[in-house]
C-alpha atoms as a PDB file:
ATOM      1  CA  UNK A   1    -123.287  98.063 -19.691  1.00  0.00           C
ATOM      2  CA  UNK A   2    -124.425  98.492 -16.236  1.00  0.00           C
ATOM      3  CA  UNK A   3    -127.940  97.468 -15.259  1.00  0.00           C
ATOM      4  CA  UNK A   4    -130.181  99.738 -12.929  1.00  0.00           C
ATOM      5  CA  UNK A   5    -130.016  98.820  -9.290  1.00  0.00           C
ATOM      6  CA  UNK A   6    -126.681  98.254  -9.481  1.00  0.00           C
ATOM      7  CA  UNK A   7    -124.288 101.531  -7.086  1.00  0.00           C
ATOM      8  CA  UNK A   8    -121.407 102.287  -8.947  1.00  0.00           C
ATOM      9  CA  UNK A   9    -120.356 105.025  -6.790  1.00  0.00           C
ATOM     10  CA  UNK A  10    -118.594 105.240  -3.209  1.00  0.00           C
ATOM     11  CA  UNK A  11    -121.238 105.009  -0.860  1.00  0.00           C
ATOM     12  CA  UNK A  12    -120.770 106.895   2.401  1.00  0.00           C
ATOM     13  CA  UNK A  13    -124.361 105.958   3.938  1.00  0.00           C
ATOM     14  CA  UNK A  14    -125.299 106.426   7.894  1.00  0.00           C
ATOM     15  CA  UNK A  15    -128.111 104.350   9.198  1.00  0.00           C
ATOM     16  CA  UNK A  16    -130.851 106.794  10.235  1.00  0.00           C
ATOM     17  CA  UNK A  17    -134.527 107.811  10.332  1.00  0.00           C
ATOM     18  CA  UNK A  18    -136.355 108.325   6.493  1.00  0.00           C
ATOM     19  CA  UNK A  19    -137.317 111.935   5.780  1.00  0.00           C
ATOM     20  CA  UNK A  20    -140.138 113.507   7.438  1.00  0.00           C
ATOM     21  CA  UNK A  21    -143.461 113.127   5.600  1.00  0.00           C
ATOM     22  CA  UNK A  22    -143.558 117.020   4.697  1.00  0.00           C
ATOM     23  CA  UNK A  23    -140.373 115.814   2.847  1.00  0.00           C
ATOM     24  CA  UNK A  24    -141.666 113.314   0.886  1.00  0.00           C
ATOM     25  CA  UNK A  25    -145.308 113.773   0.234  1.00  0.00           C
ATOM     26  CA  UNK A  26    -145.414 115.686  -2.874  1.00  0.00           C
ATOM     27  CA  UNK A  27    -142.409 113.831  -4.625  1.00  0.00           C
ATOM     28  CA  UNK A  28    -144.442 110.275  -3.415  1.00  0.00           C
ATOM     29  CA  UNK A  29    -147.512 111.479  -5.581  1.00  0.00           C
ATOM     30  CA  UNK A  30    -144.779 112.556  -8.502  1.00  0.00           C
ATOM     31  CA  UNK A  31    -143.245 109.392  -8.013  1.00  0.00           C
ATOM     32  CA  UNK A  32    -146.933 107.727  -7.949  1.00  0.00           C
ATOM     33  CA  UNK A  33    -147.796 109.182 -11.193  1.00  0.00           C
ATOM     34  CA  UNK A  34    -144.550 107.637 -13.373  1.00  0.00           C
ATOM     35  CA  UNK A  35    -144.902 104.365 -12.353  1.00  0.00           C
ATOM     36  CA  UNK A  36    -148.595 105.001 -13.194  1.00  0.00           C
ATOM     37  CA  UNK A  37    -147.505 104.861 -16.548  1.00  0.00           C
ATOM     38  CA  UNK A  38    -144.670 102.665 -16.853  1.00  0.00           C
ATOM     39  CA  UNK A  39    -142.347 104.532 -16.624  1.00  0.00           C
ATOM     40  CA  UNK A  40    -140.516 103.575 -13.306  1.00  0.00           C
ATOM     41  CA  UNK A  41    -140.958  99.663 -12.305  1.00  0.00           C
ATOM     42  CA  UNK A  42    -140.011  96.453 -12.905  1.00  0.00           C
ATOM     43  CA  UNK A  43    -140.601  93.988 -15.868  1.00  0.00           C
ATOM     44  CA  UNK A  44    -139.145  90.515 -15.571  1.00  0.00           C
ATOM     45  CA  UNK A  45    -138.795  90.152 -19.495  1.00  0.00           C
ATOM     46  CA  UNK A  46    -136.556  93.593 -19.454  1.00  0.00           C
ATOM     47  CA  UNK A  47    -132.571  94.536 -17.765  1.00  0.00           C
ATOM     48  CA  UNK A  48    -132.274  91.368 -15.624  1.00  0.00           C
ATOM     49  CA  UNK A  49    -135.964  91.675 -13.779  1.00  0.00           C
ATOM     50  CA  UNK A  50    -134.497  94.545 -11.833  1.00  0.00           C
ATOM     51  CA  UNK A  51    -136.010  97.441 -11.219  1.00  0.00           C
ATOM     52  CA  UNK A  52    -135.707 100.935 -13.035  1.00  0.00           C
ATOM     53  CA  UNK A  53    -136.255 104.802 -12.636  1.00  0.00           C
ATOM     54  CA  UNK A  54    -136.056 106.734  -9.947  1.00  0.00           C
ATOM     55  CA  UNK A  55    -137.292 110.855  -8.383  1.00  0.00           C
ATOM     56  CA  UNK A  56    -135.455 113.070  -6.281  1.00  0.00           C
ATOM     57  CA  UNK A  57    -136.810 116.249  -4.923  1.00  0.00           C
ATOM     58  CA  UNK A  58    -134.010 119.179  -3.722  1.00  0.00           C
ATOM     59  CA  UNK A  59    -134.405 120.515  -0.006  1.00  0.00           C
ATOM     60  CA  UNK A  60    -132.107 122.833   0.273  1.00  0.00           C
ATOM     61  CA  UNK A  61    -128.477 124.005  -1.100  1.00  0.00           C
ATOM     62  CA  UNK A  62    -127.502 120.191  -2.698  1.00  0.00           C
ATOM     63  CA  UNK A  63    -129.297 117.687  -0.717  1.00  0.00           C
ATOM     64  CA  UNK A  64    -132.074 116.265  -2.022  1.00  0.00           C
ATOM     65  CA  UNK A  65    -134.684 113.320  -1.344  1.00  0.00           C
ATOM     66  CA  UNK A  66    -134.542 110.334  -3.475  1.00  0.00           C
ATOM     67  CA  UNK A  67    -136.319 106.564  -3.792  1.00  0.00           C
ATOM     68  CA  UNK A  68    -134.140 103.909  -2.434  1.00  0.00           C
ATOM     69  CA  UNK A  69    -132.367 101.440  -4.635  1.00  0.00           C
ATOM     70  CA  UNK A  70    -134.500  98.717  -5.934  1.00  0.00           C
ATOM     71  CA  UNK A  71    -138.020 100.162  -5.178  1.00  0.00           C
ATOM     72  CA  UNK A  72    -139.041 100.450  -9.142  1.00  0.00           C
ATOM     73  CA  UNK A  73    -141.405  97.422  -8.727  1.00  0.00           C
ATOM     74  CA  UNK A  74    -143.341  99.064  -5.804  1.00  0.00           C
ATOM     75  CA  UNK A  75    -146.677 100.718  -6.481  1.00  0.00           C
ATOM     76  CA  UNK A  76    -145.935 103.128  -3.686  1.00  0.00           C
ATOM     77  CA  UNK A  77    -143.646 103.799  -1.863  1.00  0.00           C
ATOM     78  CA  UNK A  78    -143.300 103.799   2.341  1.00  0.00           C
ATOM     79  CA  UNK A  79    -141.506 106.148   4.492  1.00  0.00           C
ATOM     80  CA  UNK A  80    -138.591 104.470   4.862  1.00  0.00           C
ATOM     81  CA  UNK A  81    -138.312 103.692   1.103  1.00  0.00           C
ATOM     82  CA  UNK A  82    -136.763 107.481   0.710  1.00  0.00           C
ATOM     83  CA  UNK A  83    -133.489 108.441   1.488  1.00  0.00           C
ATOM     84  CA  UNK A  84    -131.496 111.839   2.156  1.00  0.00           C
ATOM     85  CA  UNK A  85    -128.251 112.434   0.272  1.00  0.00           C
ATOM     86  CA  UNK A  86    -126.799 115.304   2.253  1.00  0.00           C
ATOM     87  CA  UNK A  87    -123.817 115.451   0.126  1.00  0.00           C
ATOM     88  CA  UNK A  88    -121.848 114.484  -3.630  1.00  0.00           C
ATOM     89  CA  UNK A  89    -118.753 114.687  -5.004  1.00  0.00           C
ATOM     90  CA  UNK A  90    -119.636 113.582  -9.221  1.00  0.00           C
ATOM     91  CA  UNK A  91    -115.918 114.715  -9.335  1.00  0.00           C
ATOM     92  CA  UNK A  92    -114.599 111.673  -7.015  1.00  0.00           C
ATOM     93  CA  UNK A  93    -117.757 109.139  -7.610  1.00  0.00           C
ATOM     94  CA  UNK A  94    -118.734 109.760  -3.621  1.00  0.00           C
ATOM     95  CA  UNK A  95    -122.141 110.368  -2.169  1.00  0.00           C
ATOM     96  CA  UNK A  96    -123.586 110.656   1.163  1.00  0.00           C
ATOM     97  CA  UNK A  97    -126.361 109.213   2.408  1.00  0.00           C
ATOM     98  CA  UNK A  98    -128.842 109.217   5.762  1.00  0.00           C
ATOM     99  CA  UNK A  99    -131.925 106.700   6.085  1.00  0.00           C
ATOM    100  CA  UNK A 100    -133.538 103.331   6.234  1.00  0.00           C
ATOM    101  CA  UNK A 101    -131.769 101.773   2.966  1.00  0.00           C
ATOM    102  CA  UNK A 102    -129.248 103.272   0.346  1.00  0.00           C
ATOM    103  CA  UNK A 103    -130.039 105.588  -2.215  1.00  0.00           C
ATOM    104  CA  UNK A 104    -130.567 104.966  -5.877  1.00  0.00           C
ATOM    105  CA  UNK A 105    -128.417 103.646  -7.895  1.00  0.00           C
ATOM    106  CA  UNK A 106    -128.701 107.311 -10.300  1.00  0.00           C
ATOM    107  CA  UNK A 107    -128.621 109.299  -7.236  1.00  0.00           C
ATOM    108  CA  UNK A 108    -124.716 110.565  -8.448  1.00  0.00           C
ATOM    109  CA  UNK A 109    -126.188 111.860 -11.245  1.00  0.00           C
ATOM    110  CA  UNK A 110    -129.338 113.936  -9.522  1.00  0.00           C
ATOM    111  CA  UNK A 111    -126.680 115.381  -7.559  1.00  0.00           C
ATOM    112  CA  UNK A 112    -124.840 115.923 -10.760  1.00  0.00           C
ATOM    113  CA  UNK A 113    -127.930 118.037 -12.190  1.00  0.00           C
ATOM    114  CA  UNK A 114    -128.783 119.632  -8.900  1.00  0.00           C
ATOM    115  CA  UNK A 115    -125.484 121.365  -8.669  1.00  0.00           C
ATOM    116  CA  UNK A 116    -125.371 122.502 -12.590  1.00  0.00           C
ATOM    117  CA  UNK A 117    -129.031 123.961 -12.515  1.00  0.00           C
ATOM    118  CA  UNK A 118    -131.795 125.066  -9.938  1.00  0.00           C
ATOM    119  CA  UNK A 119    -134.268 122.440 -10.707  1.00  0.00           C
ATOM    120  CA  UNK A 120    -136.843 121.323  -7.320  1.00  0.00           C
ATOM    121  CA  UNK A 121    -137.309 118.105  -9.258  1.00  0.00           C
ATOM    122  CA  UNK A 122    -135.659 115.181 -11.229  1.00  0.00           C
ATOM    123  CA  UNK A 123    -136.156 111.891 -12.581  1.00  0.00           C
ATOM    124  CA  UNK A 124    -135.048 108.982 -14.116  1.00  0.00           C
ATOM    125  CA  UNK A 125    -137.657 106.977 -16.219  1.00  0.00           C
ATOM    126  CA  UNK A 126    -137.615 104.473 -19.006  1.00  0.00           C
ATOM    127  CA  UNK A 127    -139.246 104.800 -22.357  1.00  0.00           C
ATOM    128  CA  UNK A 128    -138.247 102.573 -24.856  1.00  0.00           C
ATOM    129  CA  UNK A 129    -140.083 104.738 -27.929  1.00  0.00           C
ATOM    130  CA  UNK A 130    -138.816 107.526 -26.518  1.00  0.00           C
ATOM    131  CA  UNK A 131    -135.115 106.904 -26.166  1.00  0.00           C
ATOM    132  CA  UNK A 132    -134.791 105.066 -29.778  1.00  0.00           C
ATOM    133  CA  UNK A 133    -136.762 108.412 -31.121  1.00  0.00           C
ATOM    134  CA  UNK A 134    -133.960 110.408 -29.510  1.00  0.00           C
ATOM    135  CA  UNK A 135    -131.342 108.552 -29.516  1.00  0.00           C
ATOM    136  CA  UNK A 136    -131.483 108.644 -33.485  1.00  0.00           C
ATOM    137  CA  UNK A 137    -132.875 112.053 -33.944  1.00  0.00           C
ATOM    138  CA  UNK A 138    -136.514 111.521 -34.820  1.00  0.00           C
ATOM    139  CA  UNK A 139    -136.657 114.338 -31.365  1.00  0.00           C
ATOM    140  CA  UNK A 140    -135.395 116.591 -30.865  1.00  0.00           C
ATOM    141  CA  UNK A 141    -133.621 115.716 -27.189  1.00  0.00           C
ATOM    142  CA  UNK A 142    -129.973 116.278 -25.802  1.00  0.00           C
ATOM    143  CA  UNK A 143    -128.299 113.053 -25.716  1.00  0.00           C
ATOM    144  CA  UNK A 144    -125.463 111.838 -23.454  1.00  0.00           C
ATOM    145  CA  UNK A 145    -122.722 110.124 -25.418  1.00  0.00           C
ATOM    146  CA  UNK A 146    -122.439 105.899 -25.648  1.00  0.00           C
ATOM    147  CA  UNK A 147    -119.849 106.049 -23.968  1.00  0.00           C
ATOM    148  CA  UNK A 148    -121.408 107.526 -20.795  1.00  0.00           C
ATOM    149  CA  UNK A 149    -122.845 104.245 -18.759  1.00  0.00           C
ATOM    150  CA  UNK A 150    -125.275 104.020 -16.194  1.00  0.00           C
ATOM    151  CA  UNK A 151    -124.547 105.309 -12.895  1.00  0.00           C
ATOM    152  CA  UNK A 152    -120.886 106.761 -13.870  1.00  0.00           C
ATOM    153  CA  UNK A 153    -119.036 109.592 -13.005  1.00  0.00           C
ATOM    154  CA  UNK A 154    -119.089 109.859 -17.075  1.00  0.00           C
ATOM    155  CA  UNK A 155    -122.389 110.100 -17.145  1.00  0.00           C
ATOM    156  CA  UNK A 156    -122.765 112.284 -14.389  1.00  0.00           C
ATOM    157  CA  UNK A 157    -120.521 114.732 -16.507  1.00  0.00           C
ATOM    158  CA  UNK A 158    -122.626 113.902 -19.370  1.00  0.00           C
ATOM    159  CA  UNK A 159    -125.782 115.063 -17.513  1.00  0.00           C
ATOM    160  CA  UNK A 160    -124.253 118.221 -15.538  1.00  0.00           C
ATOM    161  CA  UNK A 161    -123.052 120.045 -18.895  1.00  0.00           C
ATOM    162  CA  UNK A 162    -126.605 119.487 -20.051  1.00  0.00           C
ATOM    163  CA  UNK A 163    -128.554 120.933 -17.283  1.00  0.00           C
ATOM    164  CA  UNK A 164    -126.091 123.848 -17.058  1.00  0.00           C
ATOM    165  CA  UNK A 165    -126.899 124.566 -20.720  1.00  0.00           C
ATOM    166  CA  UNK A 166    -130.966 123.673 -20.751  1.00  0.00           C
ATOM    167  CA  UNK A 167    -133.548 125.724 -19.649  1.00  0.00           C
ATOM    168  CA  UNK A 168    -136.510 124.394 -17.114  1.00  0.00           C
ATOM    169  CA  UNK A 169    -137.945 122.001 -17.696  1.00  0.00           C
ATOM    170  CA  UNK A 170    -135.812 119.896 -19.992  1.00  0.00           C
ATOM    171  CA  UNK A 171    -135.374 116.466 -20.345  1.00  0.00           C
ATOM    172  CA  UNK A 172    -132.182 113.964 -22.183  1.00  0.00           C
ATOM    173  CA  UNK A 173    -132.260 110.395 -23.567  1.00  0.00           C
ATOM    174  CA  UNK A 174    -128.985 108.483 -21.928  1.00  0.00           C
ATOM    175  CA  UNK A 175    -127.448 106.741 -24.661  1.00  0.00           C
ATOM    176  CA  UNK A 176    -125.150 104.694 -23.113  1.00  0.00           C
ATOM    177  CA  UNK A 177    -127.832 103.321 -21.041  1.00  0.00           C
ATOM    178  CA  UNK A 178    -130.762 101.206 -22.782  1.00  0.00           C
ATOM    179  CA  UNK A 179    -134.191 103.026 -22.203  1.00  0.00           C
ATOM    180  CA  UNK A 180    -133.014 105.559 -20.203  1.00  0.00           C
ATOM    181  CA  UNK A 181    -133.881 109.328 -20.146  1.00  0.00           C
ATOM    182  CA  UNK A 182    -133.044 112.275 -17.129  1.00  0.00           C
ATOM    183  CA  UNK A 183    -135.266 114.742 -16.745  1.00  0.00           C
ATOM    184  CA  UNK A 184    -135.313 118.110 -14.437  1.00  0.00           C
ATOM    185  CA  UNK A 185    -138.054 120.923 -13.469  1.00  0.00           C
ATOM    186  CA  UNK A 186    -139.271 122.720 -11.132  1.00  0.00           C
ATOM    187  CA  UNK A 187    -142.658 121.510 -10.250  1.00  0.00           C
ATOM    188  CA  UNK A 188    -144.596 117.925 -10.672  1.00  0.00           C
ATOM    189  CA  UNK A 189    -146.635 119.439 -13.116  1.00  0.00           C
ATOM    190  CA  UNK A 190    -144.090 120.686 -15.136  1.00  0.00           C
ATOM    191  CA  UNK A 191    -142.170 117.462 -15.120  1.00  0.00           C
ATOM    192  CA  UNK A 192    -145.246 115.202 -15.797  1.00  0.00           C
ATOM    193  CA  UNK A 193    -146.297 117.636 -18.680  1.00  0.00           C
ATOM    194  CA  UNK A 194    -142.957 117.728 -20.310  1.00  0.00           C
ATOM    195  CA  UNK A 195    -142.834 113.911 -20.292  1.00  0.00           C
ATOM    196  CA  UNK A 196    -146.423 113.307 -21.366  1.00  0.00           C
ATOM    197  CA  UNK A 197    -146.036 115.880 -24.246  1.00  0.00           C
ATOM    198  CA  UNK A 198    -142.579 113.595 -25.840  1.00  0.00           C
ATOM    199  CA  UNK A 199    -144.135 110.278 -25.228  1.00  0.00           C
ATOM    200  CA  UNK A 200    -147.363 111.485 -27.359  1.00  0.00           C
ATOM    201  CA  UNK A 201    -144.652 112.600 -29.926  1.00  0.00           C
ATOM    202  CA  UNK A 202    -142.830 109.191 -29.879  1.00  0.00           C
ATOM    203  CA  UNK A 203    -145.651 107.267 -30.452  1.00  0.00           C
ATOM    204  CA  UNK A 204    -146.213 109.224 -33.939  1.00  0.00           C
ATOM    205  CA  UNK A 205    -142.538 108.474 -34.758  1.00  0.00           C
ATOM    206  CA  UNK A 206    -142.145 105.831 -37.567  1.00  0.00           C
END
């Protein structure tokens, strides 16, 4: 199984200048608020020591804002920590990318999602209680199958026939990938509410 951090697409990526700050400012706070709880970072004890999660914001058509590979373990993030993918092919495993440093290593499947539904905002987090409570029914969550891994044109798939059959704001554990979960809306708020509501219902789960 593939570990976060870790591109398993083509990369076509062009050195350039990070998004403007009117690009990034509300998805920093978003992005501010997960690791806030855990939910994006880095924990030496857990997938290697790398990082995990990641947020992408849409700007317009299918290229969105996203947080650069391997920035989990930062508190905030900088300008130059976002990057621009201006265009994806799930189909082919190919993404393109302008900025400072590459794109995450999930950014084929934001793409995925952002050409399946209208969502303004995605994410991928980790929640341990709240993956094992999906992933064996105890919530109820879409799930992606095992044998989608991380970062995969599989699990791309996987994600894409979700979000073209879910209503905003909706959110699926990754089975095939330990702790992870995708989720899509189209505000902060909506996103951070969803999220909050299903980790206070994991932590009743037995």
């Amino acid at each position: 199984m593939a570990s976060d951090g870790v591109i398993q697409f083509q990369l076509h990526h062009r050195a350039a200048p990070p998004p403007e700050a009117a690009a990034t400012e509300v998805i920093s706070r978003l992005r501010d608020a997960l690791h806030a709880r855990g939910w994006i970072g880095r924990d030496p004890a857990r997938y290697g020591g790398l990082g995990y999660g990641n947020v992408s914001r849409r700007m317009e058509a299918q290229a969105f804002v996203v947080s650069a590979t391997q920035t989990g373990h930062l508190a905030t993030l900088a300008a130059g920590d976002w990057v621009t993918v201006t265009r994806a092919s799930p189909a082919t495993n190919e993404l393109w990318s302008d900025g400072a440093c590459k794109p995450s290593s999930e950014s084929l499947t934001h793409a995925a999602i952002y050409q399946a539904c209208v969502a303004t905002f995605v994410c991928h987090i980790h929640h341990p209680a709240l993956w094992k409570a999906a992933c064996r029914g105890a919530i109820a969550l879409p799930t992606t199958p095992a044998s989608a891994t991380y970062g995969t044109p599989a699990m791309a798939a996987a994600l894409s026939a979700i979000a073209a059959g879910s209503s905003l704001p909706f959110a699926a554990a990754m089975t095939g990938h330990e702790d992870g979960l995708m989720a899509a809306a189209d505000s902060p708020a909506e996103l951070l509410d969803l999220l909050d509501r299903l980790s206070a219902e994991a932590a009743t789960v037995r």
